[in-house]
Protein backbone atom coordinates (compact mmCIF):
# COMPACT_ATOMS: atom_id res chain seq x y z
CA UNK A 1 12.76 2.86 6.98
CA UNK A 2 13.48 -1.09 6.63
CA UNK A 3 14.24 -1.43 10.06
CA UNK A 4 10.82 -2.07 11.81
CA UNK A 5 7.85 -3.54 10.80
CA UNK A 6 5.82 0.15 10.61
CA UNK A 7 8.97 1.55 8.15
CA UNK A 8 8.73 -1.71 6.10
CA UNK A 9 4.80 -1.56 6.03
CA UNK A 10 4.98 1.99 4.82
CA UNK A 11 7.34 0.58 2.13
CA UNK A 12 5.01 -1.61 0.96
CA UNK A 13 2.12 0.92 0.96
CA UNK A 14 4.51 3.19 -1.03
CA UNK A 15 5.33 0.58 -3.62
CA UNK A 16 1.47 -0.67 -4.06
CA UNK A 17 -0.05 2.98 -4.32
CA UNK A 18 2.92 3.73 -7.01
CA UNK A 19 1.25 0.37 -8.66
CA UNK A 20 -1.87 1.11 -8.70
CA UNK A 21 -1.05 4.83 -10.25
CA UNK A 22 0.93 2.88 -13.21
CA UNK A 23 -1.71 0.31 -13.67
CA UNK A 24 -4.27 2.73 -13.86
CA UNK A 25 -2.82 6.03 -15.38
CA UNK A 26 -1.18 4.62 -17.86
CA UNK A 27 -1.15 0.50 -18.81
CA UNK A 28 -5.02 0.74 -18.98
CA UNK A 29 -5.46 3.66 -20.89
CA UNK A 30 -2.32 1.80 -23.57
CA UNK A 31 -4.52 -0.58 -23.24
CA UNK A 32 -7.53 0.41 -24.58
CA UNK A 33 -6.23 3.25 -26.66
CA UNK A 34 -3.33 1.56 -28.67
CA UNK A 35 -4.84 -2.57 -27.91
CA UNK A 36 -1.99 -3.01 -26.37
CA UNK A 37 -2.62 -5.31 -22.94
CA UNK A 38 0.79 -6.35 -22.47
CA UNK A 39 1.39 -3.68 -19.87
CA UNK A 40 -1.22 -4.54 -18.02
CA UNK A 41 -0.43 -8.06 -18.09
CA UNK A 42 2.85 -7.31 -16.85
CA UNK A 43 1.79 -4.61 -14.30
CA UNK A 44 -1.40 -6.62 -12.88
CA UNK A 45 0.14 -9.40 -11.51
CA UNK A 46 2.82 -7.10 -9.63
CA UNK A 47 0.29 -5.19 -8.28
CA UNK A 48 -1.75 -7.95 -6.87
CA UNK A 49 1.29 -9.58 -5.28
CA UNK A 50 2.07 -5.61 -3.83
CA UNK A 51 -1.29 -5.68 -2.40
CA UNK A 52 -1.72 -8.98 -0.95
CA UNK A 53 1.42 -8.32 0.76
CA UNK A 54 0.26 -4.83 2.01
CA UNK A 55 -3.22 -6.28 3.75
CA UNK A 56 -0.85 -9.08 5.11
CA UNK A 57 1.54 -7.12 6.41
CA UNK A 58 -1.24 -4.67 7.60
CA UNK A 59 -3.02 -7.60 10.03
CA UNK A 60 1.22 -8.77 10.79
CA UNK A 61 2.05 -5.51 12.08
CA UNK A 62 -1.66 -4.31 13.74
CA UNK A 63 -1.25 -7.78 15.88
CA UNK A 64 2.31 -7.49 16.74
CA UNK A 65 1.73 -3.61 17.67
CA UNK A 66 -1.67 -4.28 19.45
CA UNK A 67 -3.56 -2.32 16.96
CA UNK A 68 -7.70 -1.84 17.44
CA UNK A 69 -8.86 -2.92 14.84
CA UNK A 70 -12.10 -0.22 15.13
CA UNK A 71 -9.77 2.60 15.12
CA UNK A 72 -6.52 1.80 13.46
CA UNK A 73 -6.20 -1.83 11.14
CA UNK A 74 -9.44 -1.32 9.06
CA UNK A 75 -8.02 1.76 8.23
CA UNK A 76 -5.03 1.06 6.95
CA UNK A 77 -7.01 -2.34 5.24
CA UNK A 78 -9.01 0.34 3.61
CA UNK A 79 -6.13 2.48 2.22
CA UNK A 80 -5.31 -0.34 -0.30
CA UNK A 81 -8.52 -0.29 -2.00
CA UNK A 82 -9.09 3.06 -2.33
CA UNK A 83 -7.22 5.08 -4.77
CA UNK A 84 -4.44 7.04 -3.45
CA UNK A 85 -5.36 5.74 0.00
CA UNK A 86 -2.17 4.16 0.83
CA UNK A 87 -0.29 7.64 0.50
CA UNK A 88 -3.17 8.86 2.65
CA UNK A 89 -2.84 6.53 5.65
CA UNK A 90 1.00 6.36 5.26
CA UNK A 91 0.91 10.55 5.62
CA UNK A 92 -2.15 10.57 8.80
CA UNK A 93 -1.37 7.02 9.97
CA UNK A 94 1.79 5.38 9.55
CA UNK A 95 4.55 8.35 9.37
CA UNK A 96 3.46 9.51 13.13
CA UNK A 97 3.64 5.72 14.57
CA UNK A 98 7.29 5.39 13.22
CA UNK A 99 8.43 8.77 14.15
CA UNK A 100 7.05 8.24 17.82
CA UNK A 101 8.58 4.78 17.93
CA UNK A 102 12.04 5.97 16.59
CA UNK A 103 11.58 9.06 19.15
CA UNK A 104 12.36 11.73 16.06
């Protein structure tokens, strides 16, 4: 999975979605329900590095595999700000572009 750009992208996607879900389902709702934010506060700033690295990886990888960006990068740019996205695009998107470039 590490060893192209598409496998380490998915990575990434993976590890930001999985964010996201902990932030959300269950720092937030510690957070409000036992006033608790250090969680969050510990969860937040991993996710925001996670996604910054996802969009720049995203626009790394469309350019170096000649993505459109009309039919393929905004896509993908999309996935990280919509919940559960990432899983989404790494499922319809990503998974088929590394299987036809390893040639399984």
């Amino acid at each position: 999975m590490l060893k192209s750009p598409i496998g380490r992208l998915r990575l990434l996607g993976l590890l930001e979605g999985l964010s996201l879900l902990l932030l959300v389902g269950v720092a937030v709702p510690l957070k409000y329900l036992s006033h608790d934010p250090s969680l969050v506060r510990a969860i937040g700033p991993v996710h925001g590095l996670l996604f910054l690295l996802f969009v720049l990886n995203t626009l790394r990888v469309g350019v170096e595999y000649h993505w459109r960006f009309a039919t393929t990068t905004w896509k993908v740019l999309l996935a990280c700000v919509v919940p559960f996205g990432t899983f989404y695009v790494d499922r319809k998107i990503l998974a088929p572009m590394q299987r036809n470039e390893t040639g399984s």
